[in-house]
PDB file of N, CA and C in Angstrom:
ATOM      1  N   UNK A   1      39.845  58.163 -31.473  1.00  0.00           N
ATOM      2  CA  UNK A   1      39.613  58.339 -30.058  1.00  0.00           C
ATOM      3  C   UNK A   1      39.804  57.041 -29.285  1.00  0.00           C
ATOM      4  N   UNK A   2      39.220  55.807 -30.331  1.00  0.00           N
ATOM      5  CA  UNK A   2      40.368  54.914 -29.429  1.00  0.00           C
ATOM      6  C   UNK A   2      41.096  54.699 -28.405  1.00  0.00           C
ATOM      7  N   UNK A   3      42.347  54.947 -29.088  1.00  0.00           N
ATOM      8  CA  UNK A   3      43.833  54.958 -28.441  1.00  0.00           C
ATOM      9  C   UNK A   3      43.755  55.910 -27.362  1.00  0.00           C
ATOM     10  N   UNK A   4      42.971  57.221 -26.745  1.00  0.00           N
ATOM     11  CA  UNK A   4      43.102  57.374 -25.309  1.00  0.00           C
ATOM     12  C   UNK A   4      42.207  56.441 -24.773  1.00  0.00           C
ATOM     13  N   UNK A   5      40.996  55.925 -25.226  1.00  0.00           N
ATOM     14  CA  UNK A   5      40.418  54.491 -23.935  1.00  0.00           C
ATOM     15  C   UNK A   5      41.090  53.722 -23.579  1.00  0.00           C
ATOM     16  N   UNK A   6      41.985  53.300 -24.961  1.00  0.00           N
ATOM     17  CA  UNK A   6      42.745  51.829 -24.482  1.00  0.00           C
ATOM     18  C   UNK A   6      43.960  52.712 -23.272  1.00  0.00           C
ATOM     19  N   UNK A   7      44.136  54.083 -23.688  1.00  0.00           N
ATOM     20  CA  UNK A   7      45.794  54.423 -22.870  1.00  0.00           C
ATOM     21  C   UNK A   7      44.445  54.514 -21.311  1.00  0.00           C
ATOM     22  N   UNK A   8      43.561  55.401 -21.090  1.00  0.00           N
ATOM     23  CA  UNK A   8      43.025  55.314 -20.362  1.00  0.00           C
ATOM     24  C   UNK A   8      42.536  53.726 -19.343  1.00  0.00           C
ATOM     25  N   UNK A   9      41.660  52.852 -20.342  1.00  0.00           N
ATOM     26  CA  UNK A   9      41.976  51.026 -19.201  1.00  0.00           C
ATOM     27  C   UNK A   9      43.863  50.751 -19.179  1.00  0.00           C
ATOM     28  N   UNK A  10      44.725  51.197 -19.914  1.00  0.00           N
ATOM     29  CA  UNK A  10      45.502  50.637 -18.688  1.00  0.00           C
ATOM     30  C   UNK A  10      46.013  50.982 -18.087  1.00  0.00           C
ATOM     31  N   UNK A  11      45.398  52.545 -17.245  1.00  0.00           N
ATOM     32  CA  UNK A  11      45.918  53.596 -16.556  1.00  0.00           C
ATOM     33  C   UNK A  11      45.226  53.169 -15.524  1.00  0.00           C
ATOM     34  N   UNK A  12      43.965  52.627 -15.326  1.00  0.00           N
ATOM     35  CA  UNK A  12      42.829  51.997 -15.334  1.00  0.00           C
ATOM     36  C   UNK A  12      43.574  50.850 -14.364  1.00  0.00           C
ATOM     37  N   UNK A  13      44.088  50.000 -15.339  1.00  0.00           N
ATOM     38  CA  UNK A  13      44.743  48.408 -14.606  1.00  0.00           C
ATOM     39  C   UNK A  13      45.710  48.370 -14.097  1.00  0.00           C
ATOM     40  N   UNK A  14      46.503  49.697 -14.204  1.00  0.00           N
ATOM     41  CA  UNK A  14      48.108  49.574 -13.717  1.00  0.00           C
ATOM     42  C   UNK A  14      47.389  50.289 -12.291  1.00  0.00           C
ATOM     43  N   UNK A  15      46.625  51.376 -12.432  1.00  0.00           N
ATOM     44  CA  UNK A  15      46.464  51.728 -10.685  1.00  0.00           C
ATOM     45  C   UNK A  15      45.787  50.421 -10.080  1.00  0.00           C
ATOM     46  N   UNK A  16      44.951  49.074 -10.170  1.00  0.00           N
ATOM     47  CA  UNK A  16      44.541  48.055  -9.874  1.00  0.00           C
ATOM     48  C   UNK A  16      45.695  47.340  -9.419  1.00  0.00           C
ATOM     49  N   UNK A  17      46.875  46.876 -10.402  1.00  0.00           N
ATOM     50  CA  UNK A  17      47.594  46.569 -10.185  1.00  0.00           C
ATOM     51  C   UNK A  17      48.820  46.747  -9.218  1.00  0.00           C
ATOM     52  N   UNK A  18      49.057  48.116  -9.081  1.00  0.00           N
ATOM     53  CA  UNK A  18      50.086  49.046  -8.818  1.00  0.00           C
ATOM     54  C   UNK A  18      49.424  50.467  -7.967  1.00  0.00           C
ATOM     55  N   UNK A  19      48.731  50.268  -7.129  1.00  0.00           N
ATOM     56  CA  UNK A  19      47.894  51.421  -6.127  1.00  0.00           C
ATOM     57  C   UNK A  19      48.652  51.538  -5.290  1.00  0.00           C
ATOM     58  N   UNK A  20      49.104  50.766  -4.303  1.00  0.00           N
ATOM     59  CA  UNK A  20      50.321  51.301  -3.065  1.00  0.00           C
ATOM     60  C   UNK A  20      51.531  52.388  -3.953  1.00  0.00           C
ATOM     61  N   UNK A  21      52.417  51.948  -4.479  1.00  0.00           N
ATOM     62  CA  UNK A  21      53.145  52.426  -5.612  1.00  0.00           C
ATOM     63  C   UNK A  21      52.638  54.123  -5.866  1.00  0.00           C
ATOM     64  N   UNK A  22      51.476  53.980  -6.463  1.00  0.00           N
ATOM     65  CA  UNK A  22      50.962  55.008  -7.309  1.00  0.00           C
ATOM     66  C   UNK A  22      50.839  56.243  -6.196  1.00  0.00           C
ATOM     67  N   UNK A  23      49.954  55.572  -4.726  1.00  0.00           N
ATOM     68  CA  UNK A  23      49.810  55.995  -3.501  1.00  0.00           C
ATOM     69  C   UNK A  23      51.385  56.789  -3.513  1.00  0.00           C
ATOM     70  N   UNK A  24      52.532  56.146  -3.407  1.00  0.00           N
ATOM     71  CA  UNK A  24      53.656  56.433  -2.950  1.00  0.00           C
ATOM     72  C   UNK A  24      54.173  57.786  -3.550  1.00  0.00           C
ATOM     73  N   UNK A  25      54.010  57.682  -5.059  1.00  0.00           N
ATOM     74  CA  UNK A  25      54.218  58.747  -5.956  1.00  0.00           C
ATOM     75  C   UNK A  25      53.801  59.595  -5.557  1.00  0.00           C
ATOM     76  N   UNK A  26      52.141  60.080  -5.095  1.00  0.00           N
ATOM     77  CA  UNK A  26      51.348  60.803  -4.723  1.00  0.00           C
ATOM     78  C   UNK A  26      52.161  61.761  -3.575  1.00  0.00           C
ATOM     79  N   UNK A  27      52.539  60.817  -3.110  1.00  0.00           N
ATOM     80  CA  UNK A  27      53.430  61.417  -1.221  1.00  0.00           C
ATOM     81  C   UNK A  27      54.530  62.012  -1.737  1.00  0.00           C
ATOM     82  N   UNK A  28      54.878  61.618  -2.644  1.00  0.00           N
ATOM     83  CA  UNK A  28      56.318  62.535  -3.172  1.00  0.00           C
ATOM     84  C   UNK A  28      56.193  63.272  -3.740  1.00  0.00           C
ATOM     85  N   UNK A  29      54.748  63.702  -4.896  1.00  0.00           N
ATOM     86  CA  UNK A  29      54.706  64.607  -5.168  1.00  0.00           C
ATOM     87  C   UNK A  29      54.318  65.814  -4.364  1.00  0.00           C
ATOM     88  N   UNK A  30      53.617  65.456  -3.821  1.00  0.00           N
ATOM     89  CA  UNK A  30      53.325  66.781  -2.564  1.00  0.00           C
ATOM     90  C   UNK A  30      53.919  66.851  -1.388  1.00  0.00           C
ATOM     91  N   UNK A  31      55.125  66.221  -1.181  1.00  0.00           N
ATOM     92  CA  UNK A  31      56.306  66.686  -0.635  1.00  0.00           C
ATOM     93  C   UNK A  31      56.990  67.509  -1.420  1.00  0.00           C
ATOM     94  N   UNK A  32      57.253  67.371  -2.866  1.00  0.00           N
ATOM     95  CA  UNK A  32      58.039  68.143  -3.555  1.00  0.00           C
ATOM     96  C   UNK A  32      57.481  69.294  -3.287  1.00  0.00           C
ATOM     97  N   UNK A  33      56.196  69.593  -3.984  1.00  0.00           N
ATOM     98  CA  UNK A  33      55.005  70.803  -3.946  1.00  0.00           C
ATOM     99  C   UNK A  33      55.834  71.476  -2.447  1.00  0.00           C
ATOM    100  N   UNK A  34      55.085  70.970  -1.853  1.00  0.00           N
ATOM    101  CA  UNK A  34      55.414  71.709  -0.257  1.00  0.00           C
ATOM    102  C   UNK A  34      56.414  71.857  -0.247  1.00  0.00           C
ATOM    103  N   UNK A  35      58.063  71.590  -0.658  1.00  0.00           N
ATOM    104  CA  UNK A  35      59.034  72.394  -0.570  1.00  0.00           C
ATOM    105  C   UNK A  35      59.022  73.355  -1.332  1.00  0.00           C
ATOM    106  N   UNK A  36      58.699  73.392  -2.426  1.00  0.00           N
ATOM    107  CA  UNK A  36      58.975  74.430  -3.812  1.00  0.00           C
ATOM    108  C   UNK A  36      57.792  75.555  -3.471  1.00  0.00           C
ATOM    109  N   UNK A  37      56.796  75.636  -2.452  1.00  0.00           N
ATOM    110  CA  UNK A  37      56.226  76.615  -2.327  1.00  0.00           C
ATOM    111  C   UNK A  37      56.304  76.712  -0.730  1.00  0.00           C
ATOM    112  N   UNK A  38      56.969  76.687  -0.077  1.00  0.00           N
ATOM    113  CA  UNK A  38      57.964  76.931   0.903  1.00  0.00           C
ATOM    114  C   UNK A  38      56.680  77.097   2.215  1.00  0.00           C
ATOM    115  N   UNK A  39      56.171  76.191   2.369  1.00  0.00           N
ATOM    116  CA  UNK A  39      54.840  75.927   3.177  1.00  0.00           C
ATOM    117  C   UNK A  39      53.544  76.759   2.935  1.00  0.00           C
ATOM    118  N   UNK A  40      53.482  77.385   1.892  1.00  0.00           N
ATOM    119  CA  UNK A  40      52.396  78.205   1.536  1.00  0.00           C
ATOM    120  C   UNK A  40      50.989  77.701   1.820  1.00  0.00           C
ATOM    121  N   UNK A  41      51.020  76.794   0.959  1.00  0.00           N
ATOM    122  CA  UNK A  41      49.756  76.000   0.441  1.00  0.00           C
ATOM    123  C   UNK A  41      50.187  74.403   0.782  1.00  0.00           C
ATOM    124  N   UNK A  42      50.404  74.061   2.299  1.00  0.00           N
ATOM    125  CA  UNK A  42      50.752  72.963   2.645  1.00  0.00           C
ATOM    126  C   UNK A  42      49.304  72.294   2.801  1.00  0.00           C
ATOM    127  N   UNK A  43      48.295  72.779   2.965  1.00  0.00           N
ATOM    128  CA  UNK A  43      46.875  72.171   3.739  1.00  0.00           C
ATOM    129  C   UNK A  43      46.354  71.963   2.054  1.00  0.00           C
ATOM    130  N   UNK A  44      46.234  73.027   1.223  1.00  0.00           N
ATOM    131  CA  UNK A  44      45.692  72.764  -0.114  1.00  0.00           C
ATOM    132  C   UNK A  44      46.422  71.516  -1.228  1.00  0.00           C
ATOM    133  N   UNK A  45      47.591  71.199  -0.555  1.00  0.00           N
ATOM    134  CA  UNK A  45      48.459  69.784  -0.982  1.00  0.00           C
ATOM    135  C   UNK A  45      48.219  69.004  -0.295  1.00  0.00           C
ATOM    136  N   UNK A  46      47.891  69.262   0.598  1.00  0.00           N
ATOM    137  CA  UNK A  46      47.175  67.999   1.224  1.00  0.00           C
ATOM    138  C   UNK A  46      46.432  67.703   1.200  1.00  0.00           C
ATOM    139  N   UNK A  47      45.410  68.123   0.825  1.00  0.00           N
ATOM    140  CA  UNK A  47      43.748  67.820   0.456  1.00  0.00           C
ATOM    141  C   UNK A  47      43.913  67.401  -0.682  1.00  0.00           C
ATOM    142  N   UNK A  48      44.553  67.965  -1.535  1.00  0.00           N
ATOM    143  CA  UNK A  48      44.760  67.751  -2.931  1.00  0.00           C
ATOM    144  C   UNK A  48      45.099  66.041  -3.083  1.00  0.00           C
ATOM    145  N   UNK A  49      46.498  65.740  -2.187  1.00  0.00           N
ATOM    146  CA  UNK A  49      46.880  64.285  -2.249  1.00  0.00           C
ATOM    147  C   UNK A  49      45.939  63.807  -1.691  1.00  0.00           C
ATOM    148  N   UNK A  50      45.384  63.816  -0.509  1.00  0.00           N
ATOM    149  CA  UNK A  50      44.688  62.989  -0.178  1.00  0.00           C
ATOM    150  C   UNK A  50      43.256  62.685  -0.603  1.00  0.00           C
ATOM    151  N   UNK A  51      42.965  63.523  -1.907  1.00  0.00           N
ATOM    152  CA  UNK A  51      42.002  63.245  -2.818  1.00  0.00           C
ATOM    153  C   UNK A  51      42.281  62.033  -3.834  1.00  0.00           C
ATOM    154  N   UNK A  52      43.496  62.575  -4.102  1.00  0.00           N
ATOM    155  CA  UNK A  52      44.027  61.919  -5.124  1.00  0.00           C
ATOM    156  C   UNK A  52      44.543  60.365  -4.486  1.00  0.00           C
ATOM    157  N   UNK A  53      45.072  60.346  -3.930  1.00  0.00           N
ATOM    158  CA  UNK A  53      45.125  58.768  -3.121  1.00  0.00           C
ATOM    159  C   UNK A  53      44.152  57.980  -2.770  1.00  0.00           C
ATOM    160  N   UNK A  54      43.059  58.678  -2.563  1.00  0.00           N
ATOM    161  CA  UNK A  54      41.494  58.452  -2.131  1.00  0.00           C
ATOM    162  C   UNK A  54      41.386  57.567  -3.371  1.00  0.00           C
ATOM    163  N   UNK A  55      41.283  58.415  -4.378  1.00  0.00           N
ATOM    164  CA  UNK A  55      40.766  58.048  -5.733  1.00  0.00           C
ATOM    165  C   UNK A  55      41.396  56.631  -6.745  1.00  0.00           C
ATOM    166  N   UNK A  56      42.984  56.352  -6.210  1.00  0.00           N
ATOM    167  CA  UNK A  56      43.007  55.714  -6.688  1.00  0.00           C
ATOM    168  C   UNK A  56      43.200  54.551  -5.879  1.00  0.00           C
ATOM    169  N   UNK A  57      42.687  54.468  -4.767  1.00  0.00           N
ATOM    170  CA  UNK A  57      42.166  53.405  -3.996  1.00  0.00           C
ATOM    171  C   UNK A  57      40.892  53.017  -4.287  1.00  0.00           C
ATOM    172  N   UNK A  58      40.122  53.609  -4.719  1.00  0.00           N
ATOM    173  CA  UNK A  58      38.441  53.237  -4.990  1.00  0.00           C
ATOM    174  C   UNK A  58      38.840  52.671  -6.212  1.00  0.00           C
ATOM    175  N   UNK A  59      39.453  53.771  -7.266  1.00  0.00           N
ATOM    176  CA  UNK A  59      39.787  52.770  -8.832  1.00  0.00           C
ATOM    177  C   UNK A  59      40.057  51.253  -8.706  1.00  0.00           C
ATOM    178  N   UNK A  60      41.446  50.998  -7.878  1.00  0.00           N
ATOM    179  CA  UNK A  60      41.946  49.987  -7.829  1.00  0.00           C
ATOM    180  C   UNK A  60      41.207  48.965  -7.088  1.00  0.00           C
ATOM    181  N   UNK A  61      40.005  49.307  -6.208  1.00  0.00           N
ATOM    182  CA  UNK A  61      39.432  48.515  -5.454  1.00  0.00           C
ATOM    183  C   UNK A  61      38.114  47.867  -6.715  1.00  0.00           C
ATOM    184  N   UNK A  62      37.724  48.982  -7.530  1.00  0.00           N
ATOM    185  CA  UNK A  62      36.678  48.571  -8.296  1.00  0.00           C
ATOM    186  C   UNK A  62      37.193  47.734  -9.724  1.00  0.00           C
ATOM    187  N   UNK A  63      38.281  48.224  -9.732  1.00  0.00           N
ATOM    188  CA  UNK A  63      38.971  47.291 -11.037  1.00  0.00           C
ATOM    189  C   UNK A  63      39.151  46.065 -10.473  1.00  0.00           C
ATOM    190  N   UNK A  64      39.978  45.790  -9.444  1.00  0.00           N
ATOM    191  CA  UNK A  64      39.440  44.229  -8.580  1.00  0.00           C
ATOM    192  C   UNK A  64      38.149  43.977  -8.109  1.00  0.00           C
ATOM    193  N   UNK A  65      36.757  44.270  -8.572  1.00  0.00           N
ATOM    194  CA  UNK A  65      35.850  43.825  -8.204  1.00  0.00           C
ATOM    195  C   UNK A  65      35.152  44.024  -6.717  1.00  0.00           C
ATOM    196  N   UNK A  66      36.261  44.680  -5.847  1.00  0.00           N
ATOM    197  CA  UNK A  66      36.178  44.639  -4.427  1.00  0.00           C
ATOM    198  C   UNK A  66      34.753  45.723  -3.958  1.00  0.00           C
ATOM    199  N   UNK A  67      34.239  46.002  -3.292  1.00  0.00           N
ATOM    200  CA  UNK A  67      33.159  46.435  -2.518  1.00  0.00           C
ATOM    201  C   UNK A  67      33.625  47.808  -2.424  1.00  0.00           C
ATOM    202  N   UNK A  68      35.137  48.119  -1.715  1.00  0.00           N
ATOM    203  CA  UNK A  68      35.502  49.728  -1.764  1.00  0.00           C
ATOM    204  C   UNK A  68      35.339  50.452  -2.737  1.00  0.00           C
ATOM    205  N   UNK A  69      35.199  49.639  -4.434  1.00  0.00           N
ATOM    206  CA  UNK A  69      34.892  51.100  -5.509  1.00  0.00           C
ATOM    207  C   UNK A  69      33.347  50.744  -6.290  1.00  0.00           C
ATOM    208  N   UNK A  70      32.224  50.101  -5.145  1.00  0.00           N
ATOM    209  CA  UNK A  70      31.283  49.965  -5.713  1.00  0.00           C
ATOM    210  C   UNK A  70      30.356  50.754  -5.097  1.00  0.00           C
ATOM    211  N   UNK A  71      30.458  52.582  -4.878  1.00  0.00           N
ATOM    212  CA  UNK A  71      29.897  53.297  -4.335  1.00  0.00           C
ATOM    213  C   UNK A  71      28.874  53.891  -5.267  1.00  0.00           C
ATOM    214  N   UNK A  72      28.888  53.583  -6.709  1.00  0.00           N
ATOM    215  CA  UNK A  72      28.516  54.155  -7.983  1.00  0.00           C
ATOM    216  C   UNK A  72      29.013  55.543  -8.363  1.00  0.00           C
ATOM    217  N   UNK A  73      29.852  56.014  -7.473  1.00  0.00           N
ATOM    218  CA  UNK A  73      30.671  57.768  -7.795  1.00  0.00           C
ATOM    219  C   UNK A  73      32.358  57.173  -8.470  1.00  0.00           C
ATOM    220  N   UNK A  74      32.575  57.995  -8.537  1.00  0.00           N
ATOM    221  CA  UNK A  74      33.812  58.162  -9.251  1.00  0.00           C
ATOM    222  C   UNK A  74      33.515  57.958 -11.335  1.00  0.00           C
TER     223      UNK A  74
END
């Protein structure tokens, strides 16, 4: 069980490292989404990303030590 912690910290350090980026991915994936379901569920992709972008802004803020991911949640 290991080897998913270690794959997990540097999933961990690369969003620390690499959060705008990761952010970016996020936007493209639910652009894709929203074409391929042809505006269906445009509001539920969006909540969805903007959970998910949320999240790895707090990660990356608490892996740098910063104040934004020291809410004790996540």
């Amino acid at each position: 069980m290991s080897g998913i912690g270690d794959a997990f910290d540097k999933a961990k350090k690369a969003a620390a490292d690499h959060g705008e980026k990761l952010a970016d991915g996020v936007d493209k994936a639910a652009g894709f989404a929203k074409e391929k379901t042809g505006g269906a569920h445009d509001d539920t992709i969006d909540k969805a990303g903007g959970a998910a972008t949320e999240y790895l802004r707090k990660q990356a803020a608490k892996e740098r030590g910063e104040d934004g991911g020291a809410d004790g949640k996540g």
